[in-house]
N, C-alpha and C. Protein backbone atom coordinates (compact mmCIF):
# COMPACT_ATOMS: atom_id res chain seq x y z
N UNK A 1 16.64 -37.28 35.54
CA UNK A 1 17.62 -38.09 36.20
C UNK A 1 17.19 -39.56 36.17
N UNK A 2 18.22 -40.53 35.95
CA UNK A 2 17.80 -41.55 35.57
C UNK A 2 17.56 -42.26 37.47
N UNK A 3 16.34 -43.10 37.28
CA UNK A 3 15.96 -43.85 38.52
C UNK A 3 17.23 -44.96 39.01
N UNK A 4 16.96 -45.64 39.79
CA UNK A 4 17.94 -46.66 39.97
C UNK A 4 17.23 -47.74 39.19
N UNK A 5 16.22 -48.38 39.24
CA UNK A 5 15.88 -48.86 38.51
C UNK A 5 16.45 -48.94 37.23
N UNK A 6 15.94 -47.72 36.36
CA UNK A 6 16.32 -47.85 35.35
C UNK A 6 18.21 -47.80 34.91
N UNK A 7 18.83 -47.18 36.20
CA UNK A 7 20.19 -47.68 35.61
C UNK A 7 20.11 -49.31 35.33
N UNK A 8 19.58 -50.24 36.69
CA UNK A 8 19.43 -51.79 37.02
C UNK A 8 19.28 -51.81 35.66
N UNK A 9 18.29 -51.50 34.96
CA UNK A 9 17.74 -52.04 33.59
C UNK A 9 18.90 -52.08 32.32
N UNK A 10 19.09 -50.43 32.48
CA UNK A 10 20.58 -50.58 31.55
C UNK A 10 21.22 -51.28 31.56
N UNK A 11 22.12 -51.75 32.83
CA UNK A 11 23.20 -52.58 33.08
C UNK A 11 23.09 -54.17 32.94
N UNK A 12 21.69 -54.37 33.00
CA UNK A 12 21.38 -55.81 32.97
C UNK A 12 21.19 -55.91 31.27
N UNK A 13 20.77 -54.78 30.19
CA UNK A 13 20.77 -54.74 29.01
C UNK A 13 21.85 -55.17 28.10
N UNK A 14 22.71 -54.28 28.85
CA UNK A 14 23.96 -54.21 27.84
C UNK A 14 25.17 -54.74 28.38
N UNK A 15 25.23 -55.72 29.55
CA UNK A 15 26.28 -56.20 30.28
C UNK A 15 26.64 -57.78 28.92
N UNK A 16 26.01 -58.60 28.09
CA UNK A 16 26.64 -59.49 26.96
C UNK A 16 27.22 -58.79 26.32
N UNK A 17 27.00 -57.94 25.63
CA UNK A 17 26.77 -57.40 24.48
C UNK A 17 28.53 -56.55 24.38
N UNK A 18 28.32 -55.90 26.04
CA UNK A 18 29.85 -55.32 26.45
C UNK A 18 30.91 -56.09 26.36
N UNK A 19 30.51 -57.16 27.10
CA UNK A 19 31.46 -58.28 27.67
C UNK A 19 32.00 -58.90 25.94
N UNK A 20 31.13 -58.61 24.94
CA UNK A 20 31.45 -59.68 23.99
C UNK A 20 32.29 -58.45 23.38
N UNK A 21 32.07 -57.36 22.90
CA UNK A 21 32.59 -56.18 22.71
C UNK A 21 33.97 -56.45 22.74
N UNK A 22 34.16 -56.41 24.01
CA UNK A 22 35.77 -56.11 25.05
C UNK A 22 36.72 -57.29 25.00
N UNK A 23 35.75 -58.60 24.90
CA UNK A 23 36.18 -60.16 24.57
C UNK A 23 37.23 -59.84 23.56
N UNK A 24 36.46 -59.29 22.04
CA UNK A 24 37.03 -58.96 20.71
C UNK A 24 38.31 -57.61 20.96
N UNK A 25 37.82 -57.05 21.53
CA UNK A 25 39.78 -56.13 21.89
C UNK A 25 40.44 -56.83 22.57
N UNK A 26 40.15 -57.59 24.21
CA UNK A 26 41.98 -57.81 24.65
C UNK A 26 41.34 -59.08 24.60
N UNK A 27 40.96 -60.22 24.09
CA UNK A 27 41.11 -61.51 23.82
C UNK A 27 41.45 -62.06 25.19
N UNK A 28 40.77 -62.05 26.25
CA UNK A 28 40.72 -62.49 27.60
C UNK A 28 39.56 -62.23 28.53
N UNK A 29 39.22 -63.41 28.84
CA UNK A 29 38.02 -63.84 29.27
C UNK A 29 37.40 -63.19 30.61
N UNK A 30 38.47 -63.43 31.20
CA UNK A 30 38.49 -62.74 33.01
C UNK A 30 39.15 -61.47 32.76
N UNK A 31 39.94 -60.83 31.87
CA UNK A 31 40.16 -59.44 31.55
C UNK A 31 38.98 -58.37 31.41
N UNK A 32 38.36 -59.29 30.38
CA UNK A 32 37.32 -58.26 29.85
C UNK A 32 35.92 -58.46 30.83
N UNK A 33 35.80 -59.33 31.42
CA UNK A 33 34.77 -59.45 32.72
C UNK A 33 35.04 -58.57 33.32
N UNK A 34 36.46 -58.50 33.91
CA UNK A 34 36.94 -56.77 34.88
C UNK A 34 36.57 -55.76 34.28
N UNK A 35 37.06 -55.17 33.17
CA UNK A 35 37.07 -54.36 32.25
C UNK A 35 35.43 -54.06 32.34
N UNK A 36 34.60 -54.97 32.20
CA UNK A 36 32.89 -54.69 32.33
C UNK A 36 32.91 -54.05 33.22
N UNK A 37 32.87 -55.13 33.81
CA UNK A 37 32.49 -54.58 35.61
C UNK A 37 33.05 -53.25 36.36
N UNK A 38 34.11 -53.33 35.99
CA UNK A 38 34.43 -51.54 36.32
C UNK A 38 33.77 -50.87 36.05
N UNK A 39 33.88 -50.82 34.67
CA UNK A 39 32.86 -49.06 33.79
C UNK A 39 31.60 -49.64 34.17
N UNK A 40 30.81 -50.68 34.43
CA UNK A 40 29.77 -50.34 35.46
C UNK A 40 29.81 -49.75 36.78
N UNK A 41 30.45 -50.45 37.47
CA UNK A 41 31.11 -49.89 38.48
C UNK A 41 30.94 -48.09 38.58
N UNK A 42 32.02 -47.95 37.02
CA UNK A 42 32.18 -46.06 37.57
C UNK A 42 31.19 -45.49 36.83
N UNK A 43 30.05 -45.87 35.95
CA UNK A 43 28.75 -45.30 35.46
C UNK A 43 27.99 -45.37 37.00
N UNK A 44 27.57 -46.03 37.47
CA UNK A 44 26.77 -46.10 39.15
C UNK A 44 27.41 -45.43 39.73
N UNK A 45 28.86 -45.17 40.16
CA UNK A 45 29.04 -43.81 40.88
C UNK A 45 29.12 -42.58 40.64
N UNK A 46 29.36 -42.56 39.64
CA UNK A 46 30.36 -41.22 38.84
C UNK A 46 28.66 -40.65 38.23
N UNK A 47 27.80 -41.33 37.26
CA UNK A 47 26.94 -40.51 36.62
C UNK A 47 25.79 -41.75 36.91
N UNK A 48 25.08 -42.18 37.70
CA UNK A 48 24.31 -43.13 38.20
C UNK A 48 22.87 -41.88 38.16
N UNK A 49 23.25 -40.41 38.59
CA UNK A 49 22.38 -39.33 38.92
C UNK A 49 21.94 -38.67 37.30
N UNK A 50 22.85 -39.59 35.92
CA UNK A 50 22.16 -38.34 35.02
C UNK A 50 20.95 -39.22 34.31
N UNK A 51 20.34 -38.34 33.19
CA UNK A 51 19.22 -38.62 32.72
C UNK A 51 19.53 -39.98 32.14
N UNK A 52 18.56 -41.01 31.79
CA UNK A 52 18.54 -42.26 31.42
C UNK A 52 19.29 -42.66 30.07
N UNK A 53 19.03 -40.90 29.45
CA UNK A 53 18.87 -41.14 27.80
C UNK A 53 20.48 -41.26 27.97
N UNK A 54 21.48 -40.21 28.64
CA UNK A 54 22.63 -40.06 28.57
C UNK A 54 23.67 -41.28 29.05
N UNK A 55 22.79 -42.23 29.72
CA UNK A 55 23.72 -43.43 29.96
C UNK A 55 24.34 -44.41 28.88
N UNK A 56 23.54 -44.65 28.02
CA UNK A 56 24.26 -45.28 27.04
C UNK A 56 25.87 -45.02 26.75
N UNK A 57 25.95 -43.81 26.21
CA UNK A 57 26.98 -42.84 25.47
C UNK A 57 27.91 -42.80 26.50
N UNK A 58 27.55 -42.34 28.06
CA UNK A 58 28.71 -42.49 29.27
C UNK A 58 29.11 -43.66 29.18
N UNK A 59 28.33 -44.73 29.29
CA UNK A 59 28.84 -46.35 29.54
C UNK A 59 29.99 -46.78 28.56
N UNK A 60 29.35 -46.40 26.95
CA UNK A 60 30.20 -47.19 25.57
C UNK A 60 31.68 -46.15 26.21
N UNK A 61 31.30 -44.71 26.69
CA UNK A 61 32.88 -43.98 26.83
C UNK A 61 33.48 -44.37 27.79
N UNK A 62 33.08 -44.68 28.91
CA UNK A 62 33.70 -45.61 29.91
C UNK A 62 34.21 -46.72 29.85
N UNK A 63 33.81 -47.01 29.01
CA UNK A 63 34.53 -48.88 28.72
C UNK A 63 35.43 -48.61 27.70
N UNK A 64 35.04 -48.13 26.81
CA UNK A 64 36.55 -47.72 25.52
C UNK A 64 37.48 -47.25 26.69
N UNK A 65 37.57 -46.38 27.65
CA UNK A 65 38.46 -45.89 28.27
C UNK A 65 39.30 -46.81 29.34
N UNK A 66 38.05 -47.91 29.72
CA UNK A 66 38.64 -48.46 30.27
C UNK A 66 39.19 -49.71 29.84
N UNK A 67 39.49 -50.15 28.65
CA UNK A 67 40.08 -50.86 27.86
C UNK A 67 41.37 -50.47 27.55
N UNK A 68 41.35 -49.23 27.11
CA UNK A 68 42.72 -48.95 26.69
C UNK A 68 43.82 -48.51 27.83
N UNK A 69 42.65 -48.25 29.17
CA UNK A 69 43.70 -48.36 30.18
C UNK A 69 44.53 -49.63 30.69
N UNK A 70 43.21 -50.89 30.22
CA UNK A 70 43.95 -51.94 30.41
C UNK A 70 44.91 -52.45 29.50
N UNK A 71 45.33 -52.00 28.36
CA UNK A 71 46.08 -52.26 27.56
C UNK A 71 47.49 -51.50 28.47
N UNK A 72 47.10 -50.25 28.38
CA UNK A 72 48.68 -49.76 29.29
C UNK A 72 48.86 -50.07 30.14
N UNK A 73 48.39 -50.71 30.95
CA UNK A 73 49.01 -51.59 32.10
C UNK A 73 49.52 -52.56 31.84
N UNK A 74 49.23 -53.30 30.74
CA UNK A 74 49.66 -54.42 30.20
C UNK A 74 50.94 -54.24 29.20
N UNK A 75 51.09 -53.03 28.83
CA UNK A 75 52.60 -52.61 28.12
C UNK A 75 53.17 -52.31 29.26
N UNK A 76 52.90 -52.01 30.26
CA UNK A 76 53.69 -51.44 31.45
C UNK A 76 54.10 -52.49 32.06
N UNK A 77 53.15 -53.82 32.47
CA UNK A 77 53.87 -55.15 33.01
C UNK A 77 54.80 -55.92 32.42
N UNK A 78 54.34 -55.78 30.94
CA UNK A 78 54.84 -56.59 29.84
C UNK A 78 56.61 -55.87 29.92
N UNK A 79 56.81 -54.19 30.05
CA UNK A 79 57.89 -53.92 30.26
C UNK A 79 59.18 -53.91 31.31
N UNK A 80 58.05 -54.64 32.65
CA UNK A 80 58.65 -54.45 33.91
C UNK A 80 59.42 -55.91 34.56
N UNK A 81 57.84 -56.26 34.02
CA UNK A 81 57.93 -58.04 34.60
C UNK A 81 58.12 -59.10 33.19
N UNK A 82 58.85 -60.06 33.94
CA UNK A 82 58.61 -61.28 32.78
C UNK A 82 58.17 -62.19 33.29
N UNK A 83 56.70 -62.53 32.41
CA UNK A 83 56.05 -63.56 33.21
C UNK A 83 56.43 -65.05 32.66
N UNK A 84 57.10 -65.80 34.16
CA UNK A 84 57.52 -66.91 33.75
C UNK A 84 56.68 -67.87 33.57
N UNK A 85 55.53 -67.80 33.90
CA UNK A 85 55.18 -69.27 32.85
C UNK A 85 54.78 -69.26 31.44
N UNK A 86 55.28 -67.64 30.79
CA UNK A 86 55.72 -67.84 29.01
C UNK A 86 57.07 -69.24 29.23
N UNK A 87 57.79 -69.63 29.73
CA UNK A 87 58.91 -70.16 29.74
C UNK A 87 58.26 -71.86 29.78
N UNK A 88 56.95 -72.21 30.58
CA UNK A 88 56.49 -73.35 30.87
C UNK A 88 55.75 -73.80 29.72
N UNK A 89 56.00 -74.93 29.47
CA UNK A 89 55.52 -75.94 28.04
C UNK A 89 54.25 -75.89 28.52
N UNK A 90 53.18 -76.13 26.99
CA UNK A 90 51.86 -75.80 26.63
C UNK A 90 51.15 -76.61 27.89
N UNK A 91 50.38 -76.51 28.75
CA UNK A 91 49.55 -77.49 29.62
C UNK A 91 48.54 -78.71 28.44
N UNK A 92 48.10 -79.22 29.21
CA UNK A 92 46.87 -80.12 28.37
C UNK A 92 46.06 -79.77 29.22
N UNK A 93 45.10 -78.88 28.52
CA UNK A 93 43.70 -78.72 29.00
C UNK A 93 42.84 -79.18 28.61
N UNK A 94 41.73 -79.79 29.40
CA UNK A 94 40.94 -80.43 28.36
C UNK A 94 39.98 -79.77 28.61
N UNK A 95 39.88 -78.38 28.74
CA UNK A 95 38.37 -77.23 28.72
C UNK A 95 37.34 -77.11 29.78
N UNK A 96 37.25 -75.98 30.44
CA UNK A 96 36.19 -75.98 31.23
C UNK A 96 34.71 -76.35 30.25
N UNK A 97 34.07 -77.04 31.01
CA UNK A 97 32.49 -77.24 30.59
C UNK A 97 31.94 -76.99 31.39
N UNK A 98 30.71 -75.93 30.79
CA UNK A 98 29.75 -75.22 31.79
C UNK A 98 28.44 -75.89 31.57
N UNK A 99 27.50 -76.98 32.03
CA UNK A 99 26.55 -77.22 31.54
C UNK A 99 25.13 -76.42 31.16
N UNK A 100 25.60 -74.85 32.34
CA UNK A 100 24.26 -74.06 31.48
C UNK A 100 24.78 -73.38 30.33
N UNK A 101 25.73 -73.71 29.62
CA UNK A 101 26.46 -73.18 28.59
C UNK A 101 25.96 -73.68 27.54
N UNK A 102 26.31 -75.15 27.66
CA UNK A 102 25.85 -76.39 26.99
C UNK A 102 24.53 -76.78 26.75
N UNK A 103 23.65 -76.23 27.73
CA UNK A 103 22.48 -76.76 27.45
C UNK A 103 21.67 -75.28 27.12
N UNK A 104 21.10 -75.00 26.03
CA UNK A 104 20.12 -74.21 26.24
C UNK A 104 18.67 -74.32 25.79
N UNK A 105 18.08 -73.66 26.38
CA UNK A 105 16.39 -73.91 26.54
C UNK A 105 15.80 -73.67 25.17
N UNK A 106 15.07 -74.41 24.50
CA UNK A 106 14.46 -74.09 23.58
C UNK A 106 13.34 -73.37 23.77
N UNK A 107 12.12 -72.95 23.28
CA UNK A 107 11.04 -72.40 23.45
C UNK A 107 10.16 -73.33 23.25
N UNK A 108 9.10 -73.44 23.82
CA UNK A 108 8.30 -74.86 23.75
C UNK A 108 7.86 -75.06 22.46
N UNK A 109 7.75 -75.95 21.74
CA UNK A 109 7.05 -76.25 20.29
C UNK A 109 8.36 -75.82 19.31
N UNK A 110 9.39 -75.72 19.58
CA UNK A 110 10.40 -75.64 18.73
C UNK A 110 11.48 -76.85 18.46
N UNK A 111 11.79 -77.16 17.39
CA UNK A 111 12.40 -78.18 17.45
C UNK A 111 13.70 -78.16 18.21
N UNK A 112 14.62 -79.19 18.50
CA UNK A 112 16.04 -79.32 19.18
C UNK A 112 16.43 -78.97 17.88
N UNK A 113 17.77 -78.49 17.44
CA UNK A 113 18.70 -78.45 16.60
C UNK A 113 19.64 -79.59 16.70
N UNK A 114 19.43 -80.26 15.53
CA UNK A 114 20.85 -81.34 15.85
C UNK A 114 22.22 -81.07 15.73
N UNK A 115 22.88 -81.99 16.28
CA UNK A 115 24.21 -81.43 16.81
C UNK A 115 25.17 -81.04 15.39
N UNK A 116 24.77 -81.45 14.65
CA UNK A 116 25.19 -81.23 13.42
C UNK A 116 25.36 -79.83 13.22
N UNK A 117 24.09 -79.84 13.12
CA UNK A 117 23.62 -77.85 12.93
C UNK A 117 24.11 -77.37 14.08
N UNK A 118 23.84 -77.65 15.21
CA UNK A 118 24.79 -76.85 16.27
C UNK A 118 26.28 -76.61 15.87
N UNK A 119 27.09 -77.77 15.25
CA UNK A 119 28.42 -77.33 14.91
C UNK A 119 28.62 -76.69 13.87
N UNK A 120 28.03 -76.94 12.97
CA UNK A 120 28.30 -76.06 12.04
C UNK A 120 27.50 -74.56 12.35
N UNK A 121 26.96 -74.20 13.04
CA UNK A 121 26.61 -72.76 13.74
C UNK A 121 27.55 -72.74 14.22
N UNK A 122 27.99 -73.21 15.13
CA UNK A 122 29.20 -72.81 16.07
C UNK A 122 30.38 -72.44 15.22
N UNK A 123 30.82 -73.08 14.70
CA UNK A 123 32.14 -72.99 13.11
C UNK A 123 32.10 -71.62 12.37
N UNK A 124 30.72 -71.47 12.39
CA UNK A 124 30.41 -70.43 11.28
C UNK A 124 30.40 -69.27 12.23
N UNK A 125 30.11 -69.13 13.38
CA UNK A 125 30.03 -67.64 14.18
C UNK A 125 31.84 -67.32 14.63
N UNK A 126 32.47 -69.05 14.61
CA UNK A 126 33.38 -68.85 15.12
C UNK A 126 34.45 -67.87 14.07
N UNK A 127 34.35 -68.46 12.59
CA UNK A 127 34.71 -67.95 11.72
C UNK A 127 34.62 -66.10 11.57
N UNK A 128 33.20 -66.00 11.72
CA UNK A 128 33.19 -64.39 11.53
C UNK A 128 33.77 -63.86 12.66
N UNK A 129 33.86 -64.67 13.97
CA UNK A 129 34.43 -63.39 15.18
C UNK A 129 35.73 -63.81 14.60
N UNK A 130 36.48 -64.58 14.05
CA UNK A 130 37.91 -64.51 13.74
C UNK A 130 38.25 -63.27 13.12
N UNK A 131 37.57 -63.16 11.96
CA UNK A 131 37.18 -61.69 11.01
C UNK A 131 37.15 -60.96 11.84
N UNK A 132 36.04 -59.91 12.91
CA UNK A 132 36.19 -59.11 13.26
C UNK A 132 37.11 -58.64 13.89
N UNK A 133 37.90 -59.86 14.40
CA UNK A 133 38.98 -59.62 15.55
C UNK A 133 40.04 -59.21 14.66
N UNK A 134 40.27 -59.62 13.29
CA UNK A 134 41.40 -59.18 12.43
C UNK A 134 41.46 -57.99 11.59
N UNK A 135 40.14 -57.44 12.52
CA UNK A 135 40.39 -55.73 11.89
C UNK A 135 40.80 -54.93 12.50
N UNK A 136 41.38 -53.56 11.81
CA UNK A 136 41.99 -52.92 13.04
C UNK A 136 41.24 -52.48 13.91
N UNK A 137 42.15 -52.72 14.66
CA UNK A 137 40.96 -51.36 15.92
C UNK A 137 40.03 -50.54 16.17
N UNK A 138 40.16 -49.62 14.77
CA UNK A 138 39.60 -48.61 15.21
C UNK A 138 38.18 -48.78 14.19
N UNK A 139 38.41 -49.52 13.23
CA UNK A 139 37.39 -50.15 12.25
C UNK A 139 36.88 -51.33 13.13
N UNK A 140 37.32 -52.05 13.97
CA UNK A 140 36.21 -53.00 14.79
C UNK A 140 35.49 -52.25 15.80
N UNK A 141 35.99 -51.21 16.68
CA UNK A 141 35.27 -50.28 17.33
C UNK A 141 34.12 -49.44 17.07
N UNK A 142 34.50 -49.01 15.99
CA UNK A 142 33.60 -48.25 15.06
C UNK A 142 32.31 -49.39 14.80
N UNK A 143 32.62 -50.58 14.30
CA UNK A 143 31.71 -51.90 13.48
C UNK A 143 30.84 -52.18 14.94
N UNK A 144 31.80 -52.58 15.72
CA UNK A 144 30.72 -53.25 17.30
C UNK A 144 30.63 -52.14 17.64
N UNK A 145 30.65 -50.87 17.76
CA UNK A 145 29.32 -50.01 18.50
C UNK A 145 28.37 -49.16 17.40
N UNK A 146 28.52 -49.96 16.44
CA UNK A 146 27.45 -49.31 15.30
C UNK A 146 26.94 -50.44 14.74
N UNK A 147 27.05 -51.38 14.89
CA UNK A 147 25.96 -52.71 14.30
C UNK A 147 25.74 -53.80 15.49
N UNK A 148 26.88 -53.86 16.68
CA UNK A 148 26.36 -54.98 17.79
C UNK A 148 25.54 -54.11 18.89
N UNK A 149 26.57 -52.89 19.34
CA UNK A 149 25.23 -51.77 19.90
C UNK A 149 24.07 -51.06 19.99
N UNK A 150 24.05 -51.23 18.38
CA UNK A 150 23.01 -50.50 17.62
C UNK A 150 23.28 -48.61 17.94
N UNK A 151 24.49 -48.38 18.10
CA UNK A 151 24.51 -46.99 18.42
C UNK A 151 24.39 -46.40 16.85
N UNK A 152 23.80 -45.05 16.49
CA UNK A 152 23.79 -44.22 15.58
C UNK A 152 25.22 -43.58 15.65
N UNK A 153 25.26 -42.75 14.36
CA UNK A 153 26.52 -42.70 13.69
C UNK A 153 26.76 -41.24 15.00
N UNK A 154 26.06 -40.61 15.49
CA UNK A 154 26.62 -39.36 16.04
C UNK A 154 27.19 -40.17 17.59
N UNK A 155 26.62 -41.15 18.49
CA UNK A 155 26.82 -41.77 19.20
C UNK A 155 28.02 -42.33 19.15
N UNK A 156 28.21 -42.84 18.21
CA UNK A 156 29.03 -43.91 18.20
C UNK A 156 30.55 -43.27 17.86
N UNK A 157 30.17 -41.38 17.18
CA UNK A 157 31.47 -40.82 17.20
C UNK A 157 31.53 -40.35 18.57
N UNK A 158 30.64 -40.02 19.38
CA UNK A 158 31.14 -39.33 20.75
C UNK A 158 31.53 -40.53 21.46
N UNK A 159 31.23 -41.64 21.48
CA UNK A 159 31.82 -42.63 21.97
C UNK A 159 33.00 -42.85 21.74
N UNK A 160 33.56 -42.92 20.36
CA UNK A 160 35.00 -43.09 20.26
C UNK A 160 35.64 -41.90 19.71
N UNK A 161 35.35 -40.61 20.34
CA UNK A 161 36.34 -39.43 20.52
C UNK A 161 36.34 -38.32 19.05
N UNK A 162 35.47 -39.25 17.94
CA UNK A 162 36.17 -38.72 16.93
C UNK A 162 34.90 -38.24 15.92
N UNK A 163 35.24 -37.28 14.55
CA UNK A 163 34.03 -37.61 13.82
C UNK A 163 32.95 -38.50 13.03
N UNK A 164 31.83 -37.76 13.09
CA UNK A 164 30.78 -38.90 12.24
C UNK A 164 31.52 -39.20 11.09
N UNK A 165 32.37 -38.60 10.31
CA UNK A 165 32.64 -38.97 9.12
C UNK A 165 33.59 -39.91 9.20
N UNK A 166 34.73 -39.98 10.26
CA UNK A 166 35.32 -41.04 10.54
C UNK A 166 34.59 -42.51 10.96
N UNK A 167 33.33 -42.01 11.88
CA UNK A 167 32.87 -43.40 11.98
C UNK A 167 32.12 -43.82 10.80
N UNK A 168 31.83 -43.29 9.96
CA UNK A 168 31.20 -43.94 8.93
C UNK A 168 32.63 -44.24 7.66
N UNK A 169 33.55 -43.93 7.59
CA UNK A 169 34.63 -44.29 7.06
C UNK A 169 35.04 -45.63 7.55
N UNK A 170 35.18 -45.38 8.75
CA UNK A 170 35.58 -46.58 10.02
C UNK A 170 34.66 -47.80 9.66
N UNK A 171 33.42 -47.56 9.99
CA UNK A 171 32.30 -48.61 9.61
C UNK A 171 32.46 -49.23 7.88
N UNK A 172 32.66 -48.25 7.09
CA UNK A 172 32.83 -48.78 5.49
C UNK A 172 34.03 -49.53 5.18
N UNK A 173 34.99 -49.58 5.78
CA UNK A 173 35.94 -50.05 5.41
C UNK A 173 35.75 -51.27 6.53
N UNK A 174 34.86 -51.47 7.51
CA UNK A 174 34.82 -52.94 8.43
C UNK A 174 34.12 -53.67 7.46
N UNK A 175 33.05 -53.28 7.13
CA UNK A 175 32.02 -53.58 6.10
C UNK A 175 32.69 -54.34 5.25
N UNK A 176 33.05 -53.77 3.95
CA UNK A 176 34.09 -53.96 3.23
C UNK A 176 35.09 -55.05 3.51
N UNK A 177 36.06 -55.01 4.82
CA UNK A 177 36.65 -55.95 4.98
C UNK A 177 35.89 -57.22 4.98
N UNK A 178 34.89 -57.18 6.00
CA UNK A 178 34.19 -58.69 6.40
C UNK A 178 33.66 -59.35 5.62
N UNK A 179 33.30 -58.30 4.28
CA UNK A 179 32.48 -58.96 3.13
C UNK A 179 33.67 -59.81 2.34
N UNK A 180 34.55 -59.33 1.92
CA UNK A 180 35.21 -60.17 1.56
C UNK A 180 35.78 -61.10 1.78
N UNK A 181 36.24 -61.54 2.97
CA UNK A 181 36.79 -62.24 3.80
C UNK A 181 35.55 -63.39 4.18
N UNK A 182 34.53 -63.28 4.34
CA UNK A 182 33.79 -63.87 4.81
C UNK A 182 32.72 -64.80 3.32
N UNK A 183 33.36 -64.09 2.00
CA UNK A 183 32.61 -64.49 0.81
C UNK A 183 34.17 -65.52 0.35
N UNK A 184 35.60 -65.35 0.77
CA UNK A 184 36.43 -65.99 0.96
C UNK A 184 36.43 -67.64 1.57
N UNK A 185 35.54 -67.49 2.35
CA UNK A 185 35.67 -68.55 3.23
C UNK A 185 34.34 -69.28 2.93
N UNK A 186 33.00 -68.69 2.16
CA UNK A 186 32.10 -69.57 1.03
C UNK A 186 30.61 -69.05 1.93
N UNK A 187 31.27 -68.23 2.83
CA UNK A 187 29.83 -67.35 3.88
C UNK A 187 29.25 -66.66 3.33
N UNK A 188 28.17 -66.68 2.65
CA UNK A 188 27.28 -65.40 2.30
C UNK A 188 26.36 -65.29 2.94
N UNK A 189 25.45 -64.32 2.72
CA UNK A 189 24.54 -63.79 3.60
C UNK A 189 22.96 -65.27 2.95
């Protein structure tokens, strides 16, 4: 049975990694923060008592589940309600700035990166999450919990419901997509 501790440990592990996950399905910032925080939420109550090893696999199935619940709520509002400020002209935002966002710590004896290289890093990561986000579903699901999770191919099918041979189909054809797309745009490895 896993300690509390070690749930603490899990959850503090894999709470980016989710959040960036869930970012890439419903493309909303404070959506997919909820969306985290729940399936933590119902891993600590619901299976907080099983073995350590088995949390992973509950968590990735809890959050797929609870994603796509948030999608049907969102066909369900989208069918009920009309939200009027689709009707209100574009705002001018000029962007939240977070300065611990902005600033991050180097490691001592390492150089600063100039801002140069910071943008063009930034451009270039921005580019590939464009890619991932323009795959389907079930091939980006498959891709982020088998190369951003690091889940194995049997994991990563009990996670998303289906067989290993699908997730490795699933995964070859993300593969595949990003390579090209991303050798398109002058990105190679």
């Amino acid at each position: 049975m896993a300690t509390e501790q070690e749930l603490s440990d899990f959850l503090k592990n894999v709470d980016r990694r989710a959040f960036k996950r869930t970012l890439y399905h419903v493309r909303d910032e404070d959506a997919a923060l909820d969306i985290v925080q729940d399936s933590m939420m119902k891993l600590a109550q619901h299976y907080g008592d099983r073995p350590a090893a088995e949390l992973p696999m509950l968590f990735h199935r809890i959050l797929g589940n609870s994603t796509l619940d948030w999608f049907r709520r969102q066909k369900t509002r989208r069918a009920l309600f009309t939200n009027l400020s689709d009707f209100e002209g574009p705002l001018e935002d000029g962007g939240d700035f977070d300065l611990l966002e902005a600033r991050s710590s180097t490691p001592e004896g390492e150089p600063v990166p100039s801002a140069e290289d910071t943008v063009r890093r930034s451009q270039l990561l921005q580019g590939i999450e464009e890619e991932i986000q323009a795959l389907p579903p079930r091939q980006r699901e498959a891709f982020l919990l088998r190369y951003w999770e690091e889940l194995d191919v049997a994991e990563t099918a009990a996670a998303m419901g289906c067989s290993e041979g699908s997730v490795k189909t699933h995964c070859f054809r993300a593969v595949q997509t990003l390579s090209r797309a991303l050798k398109a745009k002058g990105i190679t490895p």
